[in-house]
PDB file of N, CA and C in Angstrom:
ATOM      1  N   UNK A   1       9.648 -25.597 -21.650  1.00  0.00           N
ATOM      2  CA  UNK A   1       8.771 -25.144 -20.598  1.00  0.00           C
ATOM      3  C   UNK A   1       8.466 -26.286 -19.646  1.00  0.00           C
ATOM      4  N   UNK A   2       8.460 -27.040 -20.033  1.00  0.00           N
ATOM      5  CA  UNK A   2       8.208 -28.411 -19.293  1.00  0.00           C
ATOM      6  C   UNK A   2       9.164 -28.756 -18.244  1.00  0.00           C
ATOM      7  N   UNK A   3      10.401 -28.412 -18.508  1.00  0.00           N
ATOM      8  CA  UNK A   3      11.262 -28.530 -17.453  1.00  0.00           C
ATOM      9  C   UNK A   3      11.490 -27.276 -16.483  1.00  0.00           C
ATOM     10  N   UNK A   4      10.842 -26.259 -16.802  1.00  0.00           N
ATOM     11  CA  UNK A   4      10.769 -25.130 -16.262  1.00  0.00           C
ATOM     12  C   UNK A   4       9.427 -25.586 -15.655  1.00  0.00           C
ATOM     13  N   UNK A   5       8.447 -26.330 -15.518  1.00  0.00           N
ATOM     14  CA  UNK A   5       7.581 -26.277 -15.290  1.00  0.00           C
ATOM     15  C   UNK A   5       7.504 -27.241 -14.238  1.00  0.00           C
ATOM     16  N   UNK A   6       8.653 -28.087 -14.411  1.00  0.00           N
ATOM     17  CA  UNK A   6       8.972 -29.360 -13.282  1.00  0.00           C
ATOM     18  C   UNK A   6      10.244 -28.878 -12.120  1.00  0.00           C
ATOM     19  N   UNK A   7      10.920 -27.544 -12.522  1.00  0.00           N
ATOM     20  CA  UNK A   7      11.806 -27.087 -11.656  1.00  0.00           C
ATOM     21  C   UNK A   7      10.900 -26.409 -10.476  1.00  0.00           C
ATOM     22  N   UNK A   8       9.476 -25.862 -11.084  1.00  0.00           N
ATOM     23  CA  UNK A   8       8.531 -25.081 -10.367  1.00  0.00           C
ATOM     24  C   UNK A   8       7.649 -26.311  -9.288  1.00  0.00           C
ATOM     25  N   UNK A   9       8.051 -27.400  -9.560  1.00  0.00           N
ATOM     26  CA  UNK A   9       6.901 -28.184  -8.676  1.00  0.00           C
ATOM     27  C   UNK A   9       5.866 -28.937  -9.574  1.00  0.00           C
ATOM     28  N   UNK A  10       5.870 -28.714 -11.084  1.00  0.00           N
ATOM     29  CA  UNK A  10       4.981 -29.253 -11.787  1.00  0.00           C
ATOM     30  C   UNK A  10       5.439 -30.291 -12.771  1.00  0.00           C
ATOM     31  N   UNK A  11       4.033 -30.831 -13.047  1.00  0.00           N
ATOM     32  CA  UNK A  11       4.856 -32.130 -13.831  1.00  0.00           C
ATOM     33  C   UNK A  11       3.757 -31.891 -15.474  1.00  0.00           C
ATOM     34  N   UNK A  12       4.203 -31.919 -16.963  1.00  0.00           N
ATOM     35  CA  UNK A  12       3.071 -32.061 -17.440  1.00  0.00           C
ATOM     36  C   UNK A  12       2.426 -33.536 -17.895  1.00  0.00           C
ATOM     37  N   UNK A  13       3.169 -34.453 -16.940  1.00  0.00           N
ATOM     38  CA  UNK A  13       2.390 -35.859 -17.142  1.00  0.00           C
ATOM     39  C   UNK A  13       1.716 -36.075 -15.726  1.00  0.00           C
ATOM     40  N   UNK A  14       1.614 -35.477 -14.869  1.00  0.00           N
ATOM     41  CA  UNK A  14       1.374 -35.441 -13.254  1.00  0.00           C
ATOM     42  C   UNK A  14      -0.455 -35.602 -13.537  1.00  0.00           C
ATOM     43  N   UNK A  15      -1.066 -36.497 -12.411  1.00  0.00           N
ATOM     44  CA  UNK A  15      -2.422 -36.282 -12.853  1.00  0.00           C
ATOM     45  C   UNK A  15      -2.830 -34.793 -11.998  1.00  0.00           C
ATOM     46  N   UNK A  16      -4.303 -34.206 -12.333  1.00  0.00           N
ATOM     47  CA  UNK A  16      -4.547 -32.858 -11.880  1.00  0.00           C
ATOM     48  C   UNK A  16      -4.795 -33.534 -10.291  1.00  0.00           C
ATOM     49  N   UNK A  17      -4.464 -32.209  -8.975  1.00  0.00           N
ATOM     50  CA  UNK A  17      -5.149 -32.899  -8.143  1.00  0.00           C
ATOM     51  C   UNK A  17      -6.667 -32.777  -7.750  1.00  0.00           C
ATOM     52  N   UNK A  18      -7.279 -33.089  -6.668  1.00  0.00           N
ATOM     53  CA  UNK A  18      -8.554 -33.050  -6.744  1.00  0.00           C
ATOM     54  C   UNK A  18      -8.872 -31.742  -6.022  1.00  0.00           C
ATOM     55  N   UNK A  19      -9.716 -30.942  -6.933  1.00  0.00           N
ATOM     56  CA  UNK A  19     -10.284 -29.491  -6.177  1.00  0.00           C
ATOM     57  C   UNK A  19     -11.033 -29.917  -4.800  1.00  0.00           C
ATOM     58  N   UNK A  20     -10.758 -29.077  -3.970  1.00  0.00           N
ATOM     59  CA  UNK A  20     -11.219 -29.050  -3.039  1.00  0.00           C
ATOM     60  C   UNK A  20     -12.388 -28.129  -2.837  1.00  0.00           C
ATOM     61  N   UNK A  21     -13.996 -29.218  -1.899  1.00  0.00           N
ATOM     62  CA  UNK A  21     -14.679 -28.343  -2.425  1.00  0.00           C
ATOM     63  C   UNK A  21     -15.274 -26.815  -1.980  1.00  0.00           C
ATOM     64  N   UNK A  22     -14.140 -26.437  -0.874  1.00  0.00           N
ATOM     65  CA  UNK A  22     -14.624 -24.876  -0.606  1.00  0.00           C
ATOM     66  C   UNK A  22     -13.716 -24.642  -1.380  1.00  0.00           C
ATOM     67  N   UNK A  23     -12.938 -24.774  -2.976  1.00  0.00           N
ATOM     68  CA  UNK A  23     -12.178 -24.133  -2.889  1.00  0.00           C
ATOM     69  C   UNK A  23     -13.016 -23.372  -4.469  1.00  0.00           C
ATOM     70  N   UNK A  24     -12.355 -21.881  -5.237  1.00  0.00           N
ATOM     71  CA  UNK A  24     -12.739 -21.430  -5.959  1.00  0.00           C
ATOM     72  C   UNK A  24     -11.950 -21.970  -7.639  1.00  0.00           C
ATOM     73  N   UNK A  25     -10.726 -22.691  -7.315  1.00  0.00           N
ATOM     74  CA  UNK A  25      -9.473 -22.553  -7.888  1.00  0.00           C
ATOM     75  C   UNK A  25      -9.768 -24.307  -8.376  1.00  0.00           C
ATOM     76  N   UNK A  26      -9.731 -24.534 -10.002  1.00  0.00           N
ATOM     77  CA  UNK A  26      -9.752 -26.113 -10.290  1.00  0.00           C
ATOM     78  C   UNK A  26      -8.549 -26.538 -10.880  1.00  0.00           C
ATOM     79  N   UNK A  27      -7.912 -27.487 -10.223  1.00  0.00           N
ATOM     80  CA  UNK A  27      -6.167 -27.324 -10.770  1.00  0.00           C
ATOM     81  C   UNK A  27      -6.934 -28.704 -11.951  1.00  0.00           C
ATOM     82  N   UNK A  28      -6.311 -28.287 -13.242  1.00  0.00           N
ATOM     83  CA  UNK A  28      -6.315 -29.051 -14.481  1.00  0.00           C
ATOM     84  C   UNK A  28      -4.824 -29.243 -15.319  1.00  0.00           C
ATOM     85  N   UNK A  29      -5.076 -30.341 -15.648  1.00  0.00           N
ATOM     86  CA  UNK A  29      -3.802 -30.674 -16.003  1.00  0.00           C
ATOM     87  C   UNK A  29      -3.188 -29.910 -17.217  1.00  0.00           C
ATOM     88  N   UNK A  30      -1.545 -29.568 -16.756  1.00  0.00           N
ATOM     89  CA  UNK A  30      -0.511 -28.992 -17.977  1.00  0.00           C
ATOM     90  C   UNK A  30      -0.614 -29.867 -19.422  1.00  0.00           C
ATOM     91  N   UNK A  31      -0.683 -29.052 -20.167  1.00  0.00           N
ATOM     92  CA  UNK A  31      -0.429 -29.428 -21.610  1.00  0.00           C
ATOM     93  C   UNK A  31       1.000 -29.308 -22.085  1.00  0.00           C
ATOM     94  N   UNK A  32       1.206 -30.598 -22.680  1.00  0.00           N
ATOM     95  CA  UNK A  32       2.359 -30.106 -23.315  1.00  0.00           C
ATOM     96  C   UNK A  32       2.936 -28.848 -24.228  1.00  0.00           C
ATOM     97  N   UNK A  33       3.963 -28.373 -23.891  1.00  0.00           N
ATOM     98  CA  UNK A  33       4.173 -27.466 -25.270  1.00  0.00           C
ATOM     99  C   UNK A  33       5.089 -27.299 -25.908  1.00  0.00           C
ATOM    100  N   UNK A  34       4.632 -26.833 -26.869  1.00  0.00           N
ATOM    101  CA  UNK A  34       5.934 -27.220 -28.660  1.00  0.00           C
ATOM    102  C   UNK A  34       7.094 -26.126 -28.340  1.00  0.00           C
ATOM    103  N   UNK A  35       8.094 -27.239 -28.729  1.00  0.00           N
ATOM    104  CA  UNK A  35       9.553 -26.455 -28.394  1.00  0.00           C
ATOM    105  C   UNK A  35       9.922 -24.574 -28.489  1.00  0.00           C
ATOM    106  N   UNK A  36       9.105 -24.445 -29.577  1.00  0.00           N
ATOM    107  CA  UNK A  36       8.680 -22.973 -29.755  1.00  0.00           C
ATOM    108  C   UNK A  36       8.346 -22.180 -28.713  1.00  0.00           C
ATOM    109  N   UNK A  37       7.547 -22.269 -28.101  1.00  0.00           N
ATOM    110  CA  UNK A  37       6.967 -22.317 -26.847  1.00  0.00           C
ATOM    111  C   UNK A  37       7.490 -21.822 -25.792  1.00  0.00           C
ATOM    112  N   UNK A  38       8.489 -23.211 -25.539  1.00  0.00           N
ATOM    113  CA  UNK A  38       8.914 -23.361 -24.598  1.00  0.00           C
ATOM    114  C   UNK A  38      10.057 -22.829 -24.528  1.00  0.00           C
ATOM    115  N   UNK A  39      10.799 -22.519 -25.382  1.00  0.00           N
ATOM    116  CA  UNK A  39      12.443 -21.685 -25.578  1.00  0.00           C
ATOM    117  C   UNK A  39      12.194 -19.988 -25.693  1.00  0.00           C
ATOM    118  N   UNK A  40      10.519 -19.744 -25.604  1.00  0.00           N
ATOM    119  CA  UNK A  40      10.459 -18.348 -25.896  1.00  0.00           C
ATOM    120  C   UNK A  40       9.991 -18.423 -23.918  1.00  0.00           C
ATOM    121  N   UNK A  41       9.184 -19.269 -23.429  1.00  0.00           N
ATOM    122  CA  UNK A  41       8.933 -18.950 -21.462  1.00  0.00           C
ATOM    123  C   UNK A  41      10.716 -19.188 -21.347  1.00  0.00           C
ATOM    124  N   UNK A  42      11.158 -20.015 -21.978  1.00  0.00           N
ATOM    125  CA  UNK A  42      12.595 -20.020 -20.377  1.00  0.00           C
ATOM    126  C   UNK A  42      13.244 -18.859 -20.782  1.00  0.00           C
ATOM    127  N   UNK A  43      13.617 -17.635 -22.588  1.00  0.00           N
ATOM    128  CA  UNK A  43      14.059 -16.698 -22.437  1.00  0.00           C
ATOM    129  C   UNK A  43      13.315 -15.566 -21.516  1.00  0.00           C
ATOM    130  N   UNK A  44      12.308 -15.564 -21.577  1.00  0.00           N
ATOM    131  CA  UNK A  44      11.220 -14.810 -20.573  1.00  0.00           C
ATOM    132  C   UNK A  44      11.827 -15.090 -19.149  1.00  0.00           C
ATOM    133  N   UNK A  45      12.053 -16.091 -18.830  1.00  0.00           N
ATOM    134  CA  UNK A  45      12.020 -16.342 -17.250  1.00  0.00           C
ATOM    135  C   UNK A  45      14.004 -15.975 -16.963  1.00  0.00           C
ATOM    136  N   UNK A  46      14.466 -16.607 -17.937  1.00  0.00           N
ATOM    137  CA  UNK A  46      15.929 -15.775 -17.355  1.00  0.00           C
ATOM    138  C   UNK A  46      15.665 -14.303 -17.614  1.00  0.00           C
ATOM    139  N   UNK A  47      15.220 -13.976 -18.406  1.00  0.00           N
ATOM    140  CA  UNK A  47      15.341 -12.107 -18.503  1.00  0.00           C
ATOM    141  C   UNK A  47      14.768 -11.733 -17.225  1.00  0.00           C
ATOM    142  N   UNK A  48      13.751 -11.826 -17.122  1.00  0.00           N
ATOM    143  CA  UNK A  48      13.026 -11.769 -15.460  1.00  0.00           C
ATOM    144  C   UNK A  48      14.017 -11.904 -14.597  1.00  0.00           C
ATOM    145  N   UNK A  49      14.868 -13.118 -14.204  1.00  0.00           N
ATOM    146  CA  UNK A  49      15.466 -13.245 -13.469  1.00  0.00           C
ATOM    147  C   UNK A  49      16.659 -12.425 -13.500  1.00  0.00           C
ATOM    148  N   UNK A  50      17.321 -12.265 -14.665  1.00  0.00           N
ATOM    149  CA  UNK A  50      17.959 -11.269 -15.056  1.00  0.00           C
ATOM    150  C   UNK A  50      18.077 -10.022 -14.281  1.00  0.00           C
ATOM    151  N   UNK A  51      16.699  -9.431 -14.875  1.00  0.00           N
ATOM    152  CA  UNK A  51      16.570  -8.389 -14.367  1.00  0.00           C
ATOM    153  C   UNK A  51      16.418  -7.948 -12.913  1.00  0.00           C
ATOM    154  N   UNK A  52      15.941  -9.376 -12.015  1.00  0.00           N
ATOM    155  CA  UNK A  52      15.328  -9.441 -10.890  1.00  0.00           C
ATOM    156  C   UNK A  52      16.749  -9.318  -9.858  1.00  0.00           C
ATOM    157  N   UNK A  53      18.112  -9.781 -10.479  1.00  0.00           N
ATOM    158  CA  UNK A  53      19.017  -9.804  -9.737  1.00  0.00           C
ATOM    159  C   UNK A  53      19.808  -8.885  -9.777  1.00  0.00           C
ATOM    160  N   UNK A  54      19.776  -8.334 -11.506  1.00  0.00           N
ATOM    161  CA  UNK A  54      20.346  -7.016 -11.557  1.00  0.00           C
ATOM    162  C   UNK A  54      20.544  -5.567 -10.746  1.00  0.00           C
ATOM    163  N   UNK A  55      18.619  -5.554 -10.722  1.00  0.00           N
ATOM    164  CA  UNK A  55      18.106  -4.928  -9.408  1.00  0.00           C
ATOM    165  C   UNK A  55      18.708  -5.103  -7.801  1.00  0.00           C
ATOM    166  N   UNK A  56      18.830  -6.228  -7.896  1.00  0.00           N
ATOM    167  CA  UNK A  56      19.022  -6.923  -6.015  1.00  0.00           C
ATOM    168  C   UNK A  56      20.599  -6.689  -6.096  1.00  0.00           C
ATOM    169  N   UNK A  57      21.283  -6.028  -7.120  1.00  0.00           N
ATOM    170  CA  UNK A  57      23.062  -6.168  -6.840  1.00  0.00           C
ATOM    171  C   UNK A  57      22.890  -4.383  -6.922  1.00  0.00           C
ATOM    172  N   UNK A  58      22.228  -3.749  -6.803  1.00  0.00           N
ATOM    173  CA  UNK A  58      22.534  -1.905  -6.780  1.00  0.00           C
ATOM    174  C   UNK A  58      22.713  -2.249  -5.486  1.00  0.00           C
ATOM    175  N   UNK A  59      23.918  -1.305  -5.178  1.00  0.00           N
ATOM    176  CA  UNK A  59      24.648  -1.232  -3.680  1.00  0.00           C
ATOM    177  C   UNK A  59      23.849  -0.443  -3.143  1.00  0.00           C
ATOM    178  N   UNK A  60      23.305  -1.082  -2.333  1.00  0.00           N
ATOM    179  CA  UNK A  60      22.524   0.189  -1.340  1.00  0.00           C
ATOM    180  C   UNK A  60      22.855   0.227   0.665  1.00  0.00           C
ATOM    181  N   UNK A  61      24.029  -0.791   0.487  1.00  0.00           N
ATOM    182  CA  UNK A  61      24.264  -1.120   1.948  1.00  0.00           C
ATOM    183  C   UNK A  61      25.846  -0.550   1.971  1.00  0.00           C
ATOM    184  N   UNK A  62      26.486   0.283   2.325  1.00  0.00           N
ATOM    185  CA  UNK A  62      27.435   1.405   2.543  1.00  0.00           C
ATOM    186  C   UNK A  62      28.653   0.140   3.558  1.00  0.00           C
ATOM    187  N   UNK A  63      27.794  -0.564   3.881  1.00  0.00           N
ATOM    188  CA  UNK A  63      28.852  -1.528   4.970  1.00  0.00           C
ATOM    189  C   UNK A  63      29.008  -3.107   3.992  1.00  0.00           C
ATOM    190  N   UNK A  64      28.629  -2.963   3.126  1.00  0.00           N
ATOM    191  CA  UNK A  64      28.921  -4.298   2.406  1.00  0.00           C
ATOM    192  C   UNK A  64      30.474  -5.021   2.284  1.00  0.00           C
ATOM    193  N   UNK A  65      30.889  -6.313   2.693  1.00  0.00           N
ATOM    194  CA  UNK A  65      31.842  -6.730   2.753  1.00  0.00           C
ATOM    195  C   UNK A  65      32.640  -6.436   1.075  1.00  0.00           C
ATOM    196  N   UNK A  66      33.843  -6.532   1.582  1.00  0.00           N
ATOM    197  CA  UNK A  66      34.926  -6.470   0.249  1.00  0.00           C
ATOM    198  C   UNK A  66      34.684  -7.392  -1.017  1.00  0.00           C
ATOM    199  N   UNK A  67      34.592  -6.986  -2.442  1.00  0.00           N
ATOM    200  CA  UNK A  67      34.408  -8.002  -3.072  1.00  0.00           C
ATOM    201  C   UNK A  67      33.219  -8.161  -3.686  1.00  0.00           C
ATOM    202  N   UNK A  68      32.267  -7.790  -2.386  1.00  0.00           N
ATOM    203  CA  UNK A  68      30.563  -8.045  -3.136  1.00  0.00           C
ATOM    204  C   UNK A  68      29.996  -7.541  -3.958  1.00  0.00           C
ATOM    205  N   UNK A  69      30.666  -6.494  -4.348  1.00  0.00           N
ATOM    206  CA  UNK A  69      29.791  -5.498  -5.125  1.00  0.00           C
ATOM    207  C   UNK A  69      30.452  -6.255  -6.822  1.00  0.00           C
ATOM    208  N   UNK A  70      31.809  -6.704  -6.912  1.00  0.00           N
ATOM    209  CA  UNK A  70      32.347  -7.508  -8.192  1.00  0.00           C
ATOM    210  C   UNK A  70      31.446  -9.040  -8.052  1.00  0.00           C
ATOM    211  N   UNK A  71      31.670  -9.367  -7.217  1.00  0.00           N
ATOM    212  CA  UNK A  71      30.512 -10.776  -6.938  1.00  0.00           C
ATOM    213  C   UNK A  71      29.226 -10.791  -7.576  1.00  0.00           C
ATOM    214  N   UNK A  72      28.465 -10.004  -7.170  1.00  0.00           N
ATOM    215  CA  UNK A  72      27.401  -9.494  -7.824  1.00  0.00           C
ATOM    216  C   UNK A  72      27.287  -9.478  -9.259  1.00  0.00           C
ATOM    217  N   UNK A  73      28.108  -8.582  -9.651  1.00  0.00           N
ATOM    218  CA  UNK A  73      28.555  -8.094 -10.897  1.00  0.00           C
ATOM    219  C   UNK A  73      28.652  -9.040 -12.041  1.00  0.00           C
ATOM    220  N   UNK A  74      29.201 -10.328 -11.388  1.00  0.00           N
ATOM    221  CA  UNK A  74      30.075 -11.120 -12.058  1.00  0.00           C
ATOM    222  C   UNK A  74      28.984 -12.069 -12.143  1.00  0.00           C
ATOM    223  N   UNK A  75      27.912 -12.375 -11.036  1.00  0.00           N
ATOM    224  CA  UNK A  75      26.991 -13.148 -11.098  1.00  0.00           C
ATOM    225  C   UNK A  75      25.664 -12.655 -11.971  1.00  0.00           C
ATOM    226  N   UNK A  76      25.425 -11.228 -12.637  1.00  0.00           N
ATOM    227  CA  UNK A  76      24.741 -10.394 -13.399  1.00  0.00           C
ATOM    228  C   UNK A  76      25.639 -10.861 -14.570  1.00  0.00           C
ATOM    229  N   UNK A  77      26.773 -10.672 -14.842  1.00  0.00           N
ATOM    230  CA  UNK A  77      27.305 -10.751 -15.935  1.00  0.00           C
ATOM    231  C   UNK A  77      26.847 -12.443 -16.279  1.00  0.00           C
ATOM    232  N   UNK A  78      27.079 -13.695 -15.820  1.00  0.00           N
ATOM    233  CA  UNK A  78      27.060 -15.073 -16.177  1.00  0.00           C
ATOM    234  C   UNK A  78      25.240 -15.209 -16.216  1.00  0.00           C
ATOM    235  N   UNK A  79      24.424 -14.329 -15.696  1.00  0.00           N
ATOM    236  CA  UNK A  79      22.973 -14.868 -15.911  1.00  0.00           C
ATOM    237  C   UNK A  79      22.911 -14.081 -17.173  1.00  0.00           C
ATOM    238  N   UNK A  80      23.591 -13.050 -17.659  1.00  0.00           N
ATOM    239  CA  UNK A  80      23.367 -12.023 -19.151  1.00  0.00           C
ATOM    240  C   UNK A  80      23.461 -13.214 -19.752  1.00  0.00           C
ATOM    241  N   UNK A  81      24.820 -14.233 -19.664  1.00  0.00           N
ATOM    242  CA  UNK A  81      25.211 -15.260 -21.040  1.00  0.00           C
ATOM    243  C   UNK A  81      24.241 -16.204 -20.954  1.00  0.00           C
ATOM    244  N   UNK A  82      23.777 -16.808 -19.667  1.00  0.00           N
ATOM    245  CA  UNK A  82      22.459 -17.457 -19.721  1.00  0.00           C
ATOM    246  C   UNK A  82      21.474 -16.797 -20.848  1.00  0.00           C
ATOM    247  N   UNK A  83      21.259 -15.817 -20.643  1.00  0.00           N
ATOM    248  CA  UNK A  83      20.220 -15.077 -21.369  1.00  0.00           C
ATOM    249  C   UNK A  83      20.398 -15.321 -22.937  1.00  0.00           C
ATOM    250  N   UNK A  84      21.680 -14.487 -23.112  1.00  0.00           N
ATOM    251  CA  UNK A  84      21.644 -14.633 -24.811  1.00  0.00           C
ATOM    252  C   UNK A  84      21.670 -16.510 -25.228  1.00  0.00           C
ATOM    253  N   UNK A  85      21.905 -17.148 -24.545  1.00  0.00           N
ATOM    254  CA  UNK A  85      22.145 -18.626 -25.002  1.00  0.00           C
ATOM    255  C   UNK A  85      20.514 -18.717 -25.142  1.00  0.00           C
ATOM    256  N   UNK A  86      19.763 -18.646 -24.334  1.00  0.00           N
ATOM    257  CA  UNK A  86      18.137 -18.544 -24.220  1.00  0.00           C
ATOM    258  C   UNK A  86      17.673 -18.549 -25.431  1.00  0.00           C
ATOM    259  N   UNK A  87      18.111 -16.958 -25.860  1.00  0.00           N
ATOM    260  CA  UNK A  87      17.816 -16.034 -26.970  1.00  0.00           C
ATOM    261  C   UNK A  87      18.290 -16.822 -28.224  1.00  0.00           C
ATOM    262  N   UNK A  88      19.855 -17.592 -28.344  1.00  0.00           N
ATOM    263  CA  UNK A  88      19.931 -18.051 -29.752  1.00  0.00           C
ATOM    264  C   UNK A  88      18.944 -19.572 -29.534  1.00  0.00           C
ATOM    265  N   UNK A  89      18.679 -20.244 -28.604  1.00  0.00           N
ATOM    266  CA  UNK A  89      18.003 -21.051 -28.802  1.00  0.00           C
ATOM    267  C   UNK A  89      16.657 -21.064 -29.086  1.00  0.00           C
ATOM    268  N   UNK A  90      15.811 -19.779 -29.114  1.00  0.00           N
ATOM    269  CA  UNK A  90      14.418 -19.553 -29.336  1.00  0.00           C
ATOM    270  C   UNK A  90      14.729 -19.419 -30.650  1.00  0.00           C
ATOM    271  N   UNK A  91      15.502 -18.168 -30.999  1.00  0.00           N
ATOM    272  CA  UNK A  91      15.693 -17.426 -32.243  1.00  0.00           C
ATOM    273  C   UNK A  91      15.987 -19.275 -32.875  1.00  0.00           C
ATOM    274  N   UNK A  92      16.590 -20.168 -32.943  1.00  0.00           N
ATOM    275  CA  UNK A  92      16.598 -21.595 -33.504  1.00  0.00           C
ATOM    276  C   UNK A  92      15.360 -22.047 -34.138  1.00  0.00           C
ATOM    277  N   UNK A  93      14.483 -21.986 -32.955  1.00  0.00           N
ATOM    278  CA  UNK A  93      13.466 -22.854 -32.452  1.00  0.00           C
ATOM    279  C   UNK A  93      12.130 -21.666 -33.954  1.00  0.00           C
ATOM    280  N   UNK A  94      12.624 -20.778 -33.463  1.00  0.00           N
ATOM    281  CA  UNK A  94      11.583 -20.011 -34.614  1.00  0.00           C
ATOM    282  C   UNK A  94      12.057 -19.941 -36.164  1.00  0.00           C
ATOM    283  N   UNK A  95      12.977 -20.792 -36.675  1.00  0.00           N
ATOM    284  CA  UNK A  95      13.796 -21.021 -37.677  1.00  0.00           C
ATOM    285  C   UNK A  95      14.871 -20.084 -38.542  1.00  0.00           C
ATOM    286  N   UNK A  96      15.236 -19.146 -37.330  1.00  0.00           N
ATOM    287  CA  UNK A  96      16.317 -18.394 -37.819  1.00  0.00           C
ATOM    288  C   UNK A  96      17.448 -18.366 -38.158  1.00  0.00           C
ATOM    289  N   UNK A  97      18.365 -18.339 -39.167  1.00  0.00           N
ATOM    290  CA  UNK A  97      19.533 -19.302 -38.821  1.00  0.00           C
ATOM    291  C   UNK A  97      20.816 -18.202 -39.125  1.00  0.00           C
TER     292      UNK A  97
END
């Protein structure tokens, strides 16, 4: 999660910054978290994404260039193997073997 958390803009050794004071929102600093954790947010966040692109490749444009619709396809298919790699590395991480 930590590196998912530094791809997002965050750091969990970063100091917090300073609230601002009209503001409602107190940014406090990330905690580390145990590998467990963290291999169960990044399968979460590829499935999301997963799913998020899966969605965005249904042909709904009748004029789409040649190709795109396998492009797509092919780019749904390589985030699936992302996924299950996710999946045996949590399923690891929770001592499954």
């Amino acid at each position: 999660m930590n590196r998912i958390m530094e791809d997002n803009g965050f750091s969990p050794t970063s100091k917090a910054a300073k609230p601002n004071p009209g503001s409602r929102c107190r940014h406090e600093p990330v905690a580390a978290v145990a590998p467990r954790d963290e291999s169960r947010v990044a399968l979460a966040r590829t499935a999301y994404l997963l799913a998020r692109r899966a969605h965005d490749a249904m042909a709904t444009d009748s004029d789409a260039r040649p190709g795109d619709l396998l492009r797509q396809a092919l780019d749904v298919r390589h985030r699936a193997r992302e996924l299950v790699g996710r999946a045996v590395t949590a399923e690891r991480e929770r001592g499954t073997t």
